[in-house]
Protein backbone atom coordinates (compact mmCIF):
# COMPACT_ATOMS: atom_id res chain seq x y z
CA UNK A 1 -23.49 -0.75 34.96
CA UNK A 2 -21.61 -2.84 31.70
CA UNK A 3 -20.03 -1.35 29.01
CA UNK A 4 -17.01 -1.97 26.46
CA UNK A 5 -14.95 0.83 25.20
CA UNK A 6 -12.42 0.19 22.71
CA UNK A 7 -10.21 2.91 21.13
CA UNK A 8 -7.26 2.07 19.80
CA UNK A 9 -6.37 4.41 17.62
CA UNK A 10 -2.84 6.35 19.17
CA UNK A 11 -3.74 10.18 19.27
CA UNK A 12 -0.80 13.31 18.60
CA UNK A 13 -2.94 16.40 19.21
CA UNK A 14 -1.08 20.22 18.93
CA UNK A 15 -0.52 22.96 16.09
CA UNK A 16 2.17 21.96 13.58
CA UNK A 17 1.90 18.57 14.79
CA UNK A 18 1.71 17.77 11.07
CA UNK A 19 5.75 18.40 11.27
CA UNK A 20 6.15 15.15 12.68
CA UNK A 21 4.93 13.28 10.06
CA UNK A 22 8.20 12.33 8.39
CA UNK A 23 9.64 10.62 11.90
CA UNK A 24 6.41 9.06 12.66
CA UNK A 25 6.45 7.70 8.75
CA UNK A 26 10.38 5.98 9.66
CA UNK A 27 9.13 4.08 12.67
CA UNK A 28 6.95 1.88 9.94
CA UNK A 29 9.54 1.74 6.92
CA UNK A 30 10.84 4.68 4.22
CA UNK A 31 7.88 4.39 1.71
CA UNK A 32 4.84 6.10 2.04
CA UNK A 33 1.82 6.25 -0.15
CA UNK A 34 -0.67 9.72 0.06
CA UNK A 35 -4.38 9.33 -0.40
CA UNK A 36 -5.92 12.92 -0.59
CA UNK A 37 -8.80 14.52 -1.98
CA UNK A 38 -8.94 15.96 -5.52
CA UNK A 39 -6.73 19.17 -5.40
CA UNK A 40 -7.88 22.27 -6.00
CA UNK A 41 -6.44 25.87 -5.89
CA UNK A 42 -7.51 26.55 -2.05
CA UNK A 43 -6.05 23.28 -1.07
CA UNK A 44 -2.95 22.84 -2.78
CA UNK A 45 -0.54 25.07 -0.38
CA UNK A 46 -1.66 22.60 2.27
CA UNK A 47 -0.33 19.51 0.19
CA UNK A 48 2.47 21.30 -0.91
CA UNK A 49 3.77 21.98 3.01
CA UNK A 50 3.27 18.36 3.82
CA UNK A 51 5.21 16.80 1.10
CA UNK A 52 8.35 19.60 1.09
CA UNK A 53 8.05 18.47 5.02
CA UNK A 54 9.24 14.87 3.61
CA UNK A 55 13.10 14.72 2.83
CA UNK A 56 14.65 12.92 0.63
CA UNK A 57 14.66 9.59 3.19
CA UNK A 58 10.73 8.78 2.75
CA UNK A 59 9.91 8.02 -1.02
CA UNK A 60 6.67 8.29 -1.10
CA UNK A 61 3.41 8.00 -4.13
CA UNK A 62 0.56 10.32 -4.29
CA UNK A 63 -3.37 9.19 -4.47
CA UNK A 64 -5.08 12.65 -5.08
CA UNK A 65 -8.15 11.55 -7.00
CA UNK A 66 -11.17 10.77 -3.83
CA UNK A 67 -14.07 12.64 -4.17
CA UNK A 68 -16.65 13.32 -1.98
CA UNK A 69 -19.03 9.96 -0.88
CA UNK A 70 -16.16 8.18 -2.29
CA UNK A 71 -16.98 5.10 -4.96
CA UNK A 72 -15.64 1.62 -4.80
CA UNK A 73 -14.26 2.29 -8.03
CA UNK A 74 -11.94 4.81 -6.46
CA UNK A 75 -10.94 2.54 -3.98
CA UNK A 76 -10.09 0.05 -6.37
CA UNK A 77 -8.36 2.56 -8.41
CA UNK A 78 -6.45 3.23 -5.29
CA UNK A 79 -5.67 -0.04 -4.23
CA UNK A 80 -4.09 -0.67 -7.84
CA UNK A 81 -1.67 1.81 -7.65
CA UNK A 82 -0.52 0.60 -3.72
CA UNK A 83 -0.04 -2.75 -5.00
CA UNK A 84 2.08 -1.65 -7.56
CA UNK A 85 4.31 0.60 -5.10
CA UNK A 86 3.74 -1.78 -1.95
CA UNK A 87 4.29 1.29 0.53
CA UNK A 88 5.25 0.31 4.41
CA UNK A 89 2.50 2.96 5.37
CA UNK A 90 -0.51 4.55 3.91
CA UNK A 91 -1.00 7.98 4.78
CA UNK A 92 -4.92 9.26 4.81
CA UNK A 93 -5.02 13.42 4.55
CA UNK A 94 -8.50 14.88 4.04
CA UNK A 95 -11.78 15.26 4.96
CA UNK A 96 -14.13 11.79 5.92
CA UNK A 97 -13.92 10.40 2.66
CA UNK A 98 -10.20 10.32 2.23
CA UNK A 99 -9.77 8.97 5.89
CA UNK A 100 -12.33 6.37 4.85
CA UNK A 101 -10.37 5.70 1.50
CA UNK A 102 -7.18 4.83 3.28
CA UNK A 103 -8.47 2.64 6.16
CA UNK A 104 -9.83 0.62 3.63
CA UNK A 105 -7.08 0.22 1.33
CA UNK A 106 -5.05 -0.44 4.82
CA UNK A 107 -6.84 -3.84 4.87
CA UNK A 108 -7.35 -5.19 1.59
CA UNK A 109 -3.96 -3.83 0.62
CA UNK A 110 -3.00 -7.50 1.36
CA UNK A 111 -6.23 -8.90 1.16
CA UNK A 112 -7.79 -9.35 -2.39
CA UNK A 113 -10.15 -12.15 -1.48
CA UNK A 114 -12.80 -10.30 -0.05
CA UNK A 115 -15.18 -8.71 -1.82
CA UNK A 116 -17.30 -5.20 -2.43
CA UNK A 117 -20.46 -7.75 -1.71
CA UNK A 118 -18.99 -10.07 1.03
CA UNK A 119 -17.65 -6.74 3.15
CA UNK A 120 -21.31 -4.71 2.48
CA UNK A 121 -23.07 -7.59 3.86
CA UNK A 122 -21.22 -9.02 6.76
CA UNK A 123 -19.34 -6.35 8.23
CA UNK A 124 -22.80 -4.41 9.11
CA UNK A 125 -23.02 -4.02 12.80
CA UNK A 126 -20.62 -0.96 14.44
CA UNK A 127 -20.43 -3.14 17.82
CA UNK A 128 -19.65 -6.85 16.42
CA UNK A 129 -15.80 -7.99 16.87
CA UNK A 130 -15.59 -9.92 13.39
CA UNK A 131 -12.59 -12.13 11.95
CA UNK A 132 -9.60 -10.72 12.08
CA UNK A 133 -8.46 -9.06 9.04
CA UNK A 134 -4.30 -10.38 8.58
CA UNK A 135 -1.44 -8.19 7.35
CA UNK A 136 -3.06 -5.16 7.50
CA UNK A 137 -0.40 -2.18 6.35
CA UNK A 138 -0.47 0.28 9.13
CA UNK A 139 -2.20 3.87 8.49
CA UNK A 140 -2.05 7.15 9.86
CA UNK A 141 -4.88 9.69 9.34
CA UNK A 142 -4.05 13.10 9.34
CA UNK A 143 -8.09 14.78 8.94
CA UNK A 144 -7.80 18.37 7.07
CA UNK A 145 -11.75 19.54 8.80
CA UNK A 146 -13.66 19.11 12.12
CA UNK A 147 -15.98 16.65 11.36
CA UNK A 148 -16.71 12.92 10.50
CA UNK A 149 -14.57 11.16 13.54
CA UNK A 150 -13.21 8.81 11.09
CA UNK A 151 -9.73 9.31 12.19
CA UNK A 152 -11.09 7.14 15.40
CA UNK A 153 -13.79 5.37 13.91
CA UNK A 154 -13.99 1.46 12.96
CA UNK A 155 -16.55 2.70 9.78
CA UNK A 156 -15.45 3.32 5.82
CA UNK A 157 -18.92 4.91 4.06
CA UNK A 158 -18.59 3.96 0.79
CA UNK A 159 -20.88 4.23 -2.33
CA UNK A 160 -21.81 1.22 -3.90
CA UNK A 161 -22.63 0.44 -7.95
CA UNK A 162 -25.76 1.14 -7.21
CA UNK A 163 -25.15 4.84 -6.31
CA UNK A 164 -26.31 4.32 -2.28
CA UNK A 165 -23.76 5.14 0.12
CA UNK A 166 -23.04 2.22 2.50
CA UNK A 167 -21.38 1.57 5.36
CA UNK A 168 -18.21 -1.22 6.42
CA UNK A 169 -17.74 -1.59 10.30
CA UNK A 170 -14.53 -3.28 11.39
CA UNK A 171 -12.65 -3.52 14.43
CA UNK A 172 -8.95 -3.26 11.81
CA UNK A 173 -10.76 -0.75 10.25
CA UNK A 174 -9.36 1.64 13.45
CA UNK A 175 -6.72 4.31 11.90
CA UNK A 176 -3.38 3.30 13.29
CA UNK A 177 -2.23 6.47 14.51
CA UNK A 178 -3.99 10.07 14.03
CA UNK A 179 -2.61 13.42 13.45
CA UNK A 180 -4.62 16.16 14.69
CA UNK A 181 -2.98 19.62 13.58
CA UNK A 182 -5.53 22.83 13.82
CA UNK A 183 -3.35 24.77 11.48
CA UNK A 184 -4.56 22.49 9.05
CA UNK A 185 -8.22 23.38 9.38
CA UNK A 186 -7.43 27.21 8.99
CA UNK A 187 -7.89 27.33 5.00
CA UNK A 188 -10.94 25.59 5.55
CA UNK A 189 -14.33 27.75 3.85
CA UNK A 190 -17.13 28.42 6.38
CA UNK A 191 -19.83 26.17 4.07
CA UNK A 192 -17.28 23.17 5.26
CA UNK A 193 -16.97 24.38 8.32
CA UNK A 194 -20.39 24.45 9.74
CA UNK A 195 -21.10 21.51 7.49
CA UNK A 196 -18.17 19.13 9.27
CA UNK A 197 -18.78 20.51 12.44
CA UNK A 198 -22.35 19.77 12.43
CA UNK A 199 -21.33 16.67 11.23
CA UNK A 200 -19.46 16.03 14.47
CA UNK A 201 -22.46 17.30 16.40
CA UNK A 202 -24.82 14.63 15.36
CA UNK A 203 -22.59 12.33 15.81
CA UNK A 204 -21.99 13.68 19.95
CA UNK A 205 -25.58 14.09 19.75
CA UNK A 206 -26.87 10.63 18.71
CA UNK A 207 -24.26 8.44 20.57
CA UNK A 208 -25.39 9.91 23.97
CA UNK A 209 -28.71 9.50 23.01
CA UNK A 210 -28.30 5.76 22.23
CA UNK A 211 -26.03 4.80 24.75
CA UNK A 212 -25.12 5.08 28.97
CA UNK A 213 -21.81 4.38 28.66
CA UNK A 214 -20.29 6.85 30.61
CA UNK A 215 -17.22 7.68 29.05
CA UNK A 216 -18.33 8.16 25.97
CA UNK A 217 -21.24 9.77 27.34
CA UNK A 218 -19.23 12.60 29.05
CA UNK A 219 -17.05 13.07 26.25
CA UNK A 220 -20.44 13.36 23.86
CA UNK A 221 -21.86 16.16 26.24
CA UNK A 222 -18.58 17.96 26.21
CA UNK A 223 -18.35 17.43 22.54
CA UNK A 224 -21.64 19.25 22.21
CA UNK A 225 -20.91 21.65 24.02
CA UNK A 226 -17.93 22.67 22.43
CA UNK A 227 -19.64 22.76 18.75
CA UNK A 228 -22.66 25.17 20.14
CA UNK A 229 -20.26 27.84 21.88
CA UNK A 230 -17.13 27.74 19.28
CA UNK A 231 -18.71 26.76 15.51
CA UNK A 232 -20.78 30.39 15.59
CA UNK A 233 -17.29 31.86 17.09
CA UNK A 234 -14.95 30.61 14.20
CA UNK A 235 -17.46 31.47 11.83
CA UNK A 236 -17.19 35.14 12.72
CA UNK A 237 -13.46 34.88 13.12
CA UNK A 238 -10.83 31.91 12.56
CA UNK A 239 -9.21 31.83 15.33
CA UNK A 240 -6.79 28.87 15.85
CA UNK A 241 -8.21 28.79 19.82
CA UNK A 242 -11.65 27.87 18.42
CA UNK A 243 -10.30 25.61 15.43
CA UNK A 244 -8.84 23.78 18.38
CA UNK A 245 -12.15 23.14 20.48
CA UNK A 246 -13.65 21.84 16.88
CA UNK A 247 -11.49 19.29 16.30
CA UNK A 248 -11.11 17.92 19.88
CA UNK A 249 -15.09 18.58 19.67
CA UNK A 250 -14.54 15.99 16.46
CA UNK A 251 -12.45 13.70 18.01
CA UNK A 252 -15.07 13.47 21.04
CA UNK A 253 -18.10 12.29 18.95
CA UNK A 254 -16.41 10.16 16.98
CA UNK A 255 -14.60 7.86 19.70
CA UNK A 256 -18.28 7.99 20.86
CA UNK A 257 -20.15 7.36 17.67
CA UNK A 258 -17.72 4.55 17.27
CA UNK A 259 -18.44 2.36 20.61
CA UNK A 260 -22.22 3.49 20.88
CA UNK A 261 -24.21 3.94 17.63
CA UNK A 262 -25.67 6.22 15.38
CA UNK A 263 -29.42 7.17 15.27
CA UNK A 264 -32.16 7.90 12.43
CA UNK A 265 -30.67 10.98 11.62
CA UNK A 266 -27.27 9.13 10.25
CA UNK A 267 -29.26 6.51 7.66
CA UNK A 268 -32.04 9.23 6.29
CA UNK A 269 -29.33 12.13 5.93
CA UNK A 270 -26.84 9.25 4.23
CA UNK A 271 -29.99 8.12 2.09
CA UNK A 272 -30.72 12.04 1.00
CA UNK A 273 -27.42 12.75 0.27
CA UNK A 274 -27.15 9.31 -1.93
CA UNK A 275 -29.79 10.44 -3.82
CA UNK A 276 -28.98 14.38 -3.96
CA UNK A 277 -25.49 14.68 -3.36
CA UNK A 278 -26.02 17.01 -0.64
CA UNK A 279 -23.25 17.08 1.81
CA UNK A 280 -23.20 15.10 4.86
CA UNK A 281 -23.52 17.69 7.44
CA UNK A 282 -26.27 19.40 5.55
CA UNK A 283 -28.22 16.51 4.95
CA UNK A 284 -27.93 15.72 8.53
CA UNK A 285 -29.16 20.02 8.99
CA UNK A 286 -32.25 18.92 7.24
CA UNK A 287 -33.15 16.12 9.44
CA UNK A 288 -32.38 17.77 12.59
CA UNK A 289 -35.07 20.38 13.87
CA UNK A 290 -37.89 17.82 12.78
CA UNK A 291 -36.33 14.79 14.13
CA UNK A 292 -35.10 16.87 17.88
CA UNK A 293 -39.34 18.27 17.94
CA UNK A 294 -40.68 14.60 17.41
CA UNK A 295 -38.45 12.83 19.75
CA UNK A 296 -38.45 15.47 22.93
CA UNK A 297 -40.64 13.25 24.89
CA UNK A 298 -39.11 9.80 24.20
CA UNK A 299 -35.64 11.37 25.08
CA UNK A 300 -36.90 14.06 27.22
CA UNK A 301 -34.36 13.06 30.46
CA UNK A 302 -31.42 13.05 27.62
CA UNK A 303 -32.21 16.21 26.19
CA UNK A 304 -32.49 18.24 29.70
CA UNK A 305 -29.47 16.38 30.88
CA UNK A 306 -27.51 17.98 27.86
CA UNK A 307 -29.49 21.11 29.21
CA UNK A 308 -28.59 21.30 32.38
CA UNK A 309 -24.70 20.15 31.37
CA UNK A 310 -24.19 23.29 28.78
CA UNK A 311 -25.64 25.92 30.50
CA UNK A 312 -25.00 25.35 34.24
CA UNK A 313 -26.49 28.76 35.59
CA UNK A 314 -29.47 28.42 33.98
CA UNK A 315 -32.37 27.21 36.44
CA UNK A 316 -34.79 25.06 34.64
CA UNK A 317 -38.44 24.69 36.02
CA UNK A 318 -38.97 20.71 35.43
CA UNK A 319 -37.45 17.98 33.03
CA UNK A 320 -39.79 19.46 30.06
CA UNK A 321 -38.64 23.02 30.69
CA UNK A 322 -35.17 21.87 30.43
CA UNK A 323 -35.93 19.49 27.11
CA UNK A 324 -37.10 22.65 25.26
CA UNK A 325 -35.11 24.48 25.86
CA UNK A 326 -32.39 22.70 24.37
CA UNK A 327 -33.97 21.65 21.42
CA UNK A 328 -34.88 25.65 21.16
CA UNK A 329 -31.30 26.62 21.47
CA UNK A 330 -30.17 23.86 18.78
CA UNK A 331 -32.55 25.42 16.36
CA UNK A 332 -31.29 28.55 17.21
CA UNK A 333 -27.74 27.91 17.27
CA UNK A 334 -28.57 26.04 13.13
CA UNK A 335 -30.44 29.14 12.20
CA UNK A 336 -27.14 31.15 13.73
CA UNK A 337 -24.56 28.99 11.46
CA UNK A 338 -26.84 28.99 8.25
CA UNK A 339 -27.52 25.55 8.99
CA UNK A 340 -31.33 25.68 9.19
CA UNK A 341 -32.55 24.95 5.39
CA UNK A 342 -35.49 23.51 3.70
CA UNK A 343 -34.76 20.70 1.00
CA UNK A 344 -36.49 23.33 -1.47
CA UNK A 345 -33.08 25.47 -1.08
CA UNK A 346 -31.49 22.59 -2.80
CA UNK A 347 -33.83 22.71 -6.08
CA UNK A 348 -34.50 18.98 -5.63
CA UNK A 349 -36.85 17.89 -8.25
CA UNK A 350 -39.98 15.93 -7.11
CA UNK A 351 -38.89 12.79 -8.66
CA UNK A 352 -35.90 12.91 -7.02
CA UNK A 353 -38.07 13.33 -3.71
CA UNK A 354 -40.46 10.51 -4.53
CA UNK A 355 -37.51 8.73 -4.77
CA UNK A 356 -35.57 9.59 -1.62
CA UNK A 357 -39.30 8.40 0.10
CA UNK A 358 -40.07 5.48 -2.15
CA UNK A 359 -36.98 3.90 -0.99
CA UNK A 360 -37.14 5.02 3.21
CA UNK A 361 -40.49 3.48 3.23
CA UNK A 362 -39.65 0.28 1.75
CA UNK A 363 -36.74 -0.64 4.19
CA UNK A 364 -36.90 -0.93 7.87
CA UNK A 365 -34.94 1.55 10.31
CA UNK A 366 -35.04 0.22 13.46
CA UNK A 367 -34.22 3.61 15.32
CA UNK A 368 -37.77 4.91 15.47
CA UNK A 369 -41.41 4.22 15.94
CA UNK A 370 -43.05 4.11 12.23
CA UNK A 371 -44.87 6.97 12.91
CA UNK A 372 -42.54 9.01 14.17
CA UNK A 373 -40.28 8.30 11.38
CA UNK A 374 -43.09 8.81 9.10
CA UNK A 375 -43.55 12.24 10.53
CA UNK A 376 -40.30 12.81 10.24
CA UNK A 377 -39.80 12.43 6.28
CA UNK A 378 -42.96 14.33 5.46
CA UNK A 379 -41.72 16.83 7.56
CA UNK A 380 -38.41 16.94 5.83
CA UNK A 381 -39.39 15.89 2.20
CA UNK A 382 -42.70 18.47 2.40
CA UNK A 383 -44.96 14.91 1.52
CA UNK A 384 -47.29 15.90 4.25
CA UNK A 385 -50.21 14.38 2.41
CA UNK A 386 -48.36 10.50 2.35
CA UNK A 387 -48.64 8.31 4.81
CA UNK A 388 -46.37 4.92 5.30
């Protein structure tokens, strides 16, 4: 057995954890600079708590202007206004997209020579230890939903000029220090709920199925486990108890989506949702059912492992038994959440979908077999009559 893990992101996990904020700010200097998400009516009591929490010792400059899948004009936007206040600490408080905002602006902060082109085309691989990126201003992520990971993730999705959402991996790219405070997932609607958390799911799902290192292996299972029993639960009633289990469910898959990998579902939901602006967890919804039915032989040992791991007293007959009946339960547990939808629901227009499979059938995704990926986006895109 061989495997690396590398987190080293430091972790502060507990309700009202976000009070610390202020003393953990001092330990890196007295000026601070916010990156959040564009503020709206729900959100805005949040914000307010955090800054009032800030005395009059931290001066600090607000970023509220990311939006979701993020541009690198934002970031540029964002890094304009940092350089102008040169802060001691950035602090990231949002969703994926803000996190991802403010790891990146952590490194380039003092770092203008690299650019959008050198960083999309080098810094590719999730598992490569790269040149060390200098002076990097220290950055703490404090996520607001139970989802993308990225407070302990070495990835920044970004979308490029050409509207496709791409992805920088980079060992600096690790948040410094992470807040995780359920209270602040509490105001959260159920559409970004069961989108984040699904989210989270894949990415639990897809690292165990891609990887046997065993840490991250047991943490995925557990991960999984925690989504299936507690998303349905916190979707009938928002309990803080269950808000908990989502976010350590979070946390799980993404210190394992960062040291073992994504899967097929992670570049075809990223290239939908380029090309639709569907969410990330619902674009991932789409691909899910299809992509769990045309794998269950290749991964059958994975999938009754998970099996046999979240529902202990239930006797299996063989390895197939066990295989369907998790990916039965999955679908289930989508069509329970309102997570099971058809791209139709979305009133994409069929150029848009000759589009989306135009462009997945001209590049190469290593994940899959060409025909099962083929099945796949017929499946998805309802293009049953195309072949690859």
């Amino acid at each position: 057995m061989e495997f690396i893990n590398y987190q080293p992101t430091k972790i502060i996990f507990g309700e009202n954890k976000i009070d610390l904020l202020e003393t953990l700010i001092l330990q890196y200097g007295k000026k601070a600079f916010i990156i959040g998400p564009i503020l709206c009516d729900a959100i805005i009591p949040l914000f307010s708590r955090i800054e009032n929490n800030l005395s009059n010792t931290v001066q600090f400059k607000t970023f509220y202007k990311v939006e979701s899948n993020p541009s690198i004009d934002t970031v540029d936007s964002a890094l304009t206004e940092i350089r102008k206040f040169q802060p001691d600490v950035i602090i990231g408080i949002g969703g994926g997209s803000v996190l991802d905002v403010s790891k990146i602006c952590s490194v380039l902060y003092n770092n203008p020579h690299y650019t959008w082109e050198y960083m999309f085309n080098t810094f590719s691989n999730f598992c490569h230890d790269y040149e060390e990126i200098n002076n990097k201003l220290p950055m703490i992520a404090i996520p607001t939903t139970s989802g993308t990971g990225s407070q302990c993730t070495q990835a920044c999705v970004l979308t490029d000029i050409d509207n496709l959402k791409k992805t920088i991996f980079h060992q600096n790219l690790y948040a410094t220090l992470t807040i995780l405070d359920p209270t602040l997932t509490l105001s959260l609607p159920k559409n970004i709920t069961r989108a984040t958390a699904f989210d989270a799911f894949s990415h639990c799902l897809e690292s165990f199925l891609r990887s046997d290192n065993p840490i991250c292996n047991l943490l995925a299972k557990e991960g999984i486990k925690k989504i299936i029993y507690n998303l349905p639960l916190v979707l009938t009633s928002n309990n803080i108890l269950y808000r908990k289990e989502l976010m350590l469910a979070d946390t799980f898959g993404g210190i394992s989506l960062s040291n073992c990998g994504a899967m097929l579902p992670h570049p075809l939901s990223e290239i939908i949702g380029s090309y639709t602006n569907i969410c990330h967890g619902e674009s991932l919804a789409l691909v899910y059912p299809s992509f769990l039915q045309n794998t269950s032989q290749k991964y059958s040992d994975k999938y009754a492992e998970l099996a046999e791991y979240i529902f202990p007293l239930k006797e299996f007959k063989d390895e197939t038994d066990a295989t369907n009946y998790f990916i039965k339960t999955i679908i289930t547990f989508m069509h329970e959440c309102d997570l099971k939808k058809e791209i139709s629901d979305y009133n994409v227009d069929k150029k848009t979908i000759d589009q989306i499979y135009n462009f997945i059938t001209t590049i190469h995704l290593p994940m899959e077999s060409t025909d099962t990926i083929n099945i796949i986006l017929n499946e998805i895109l309802h293009k049953k009559e195309n072949k690859i």
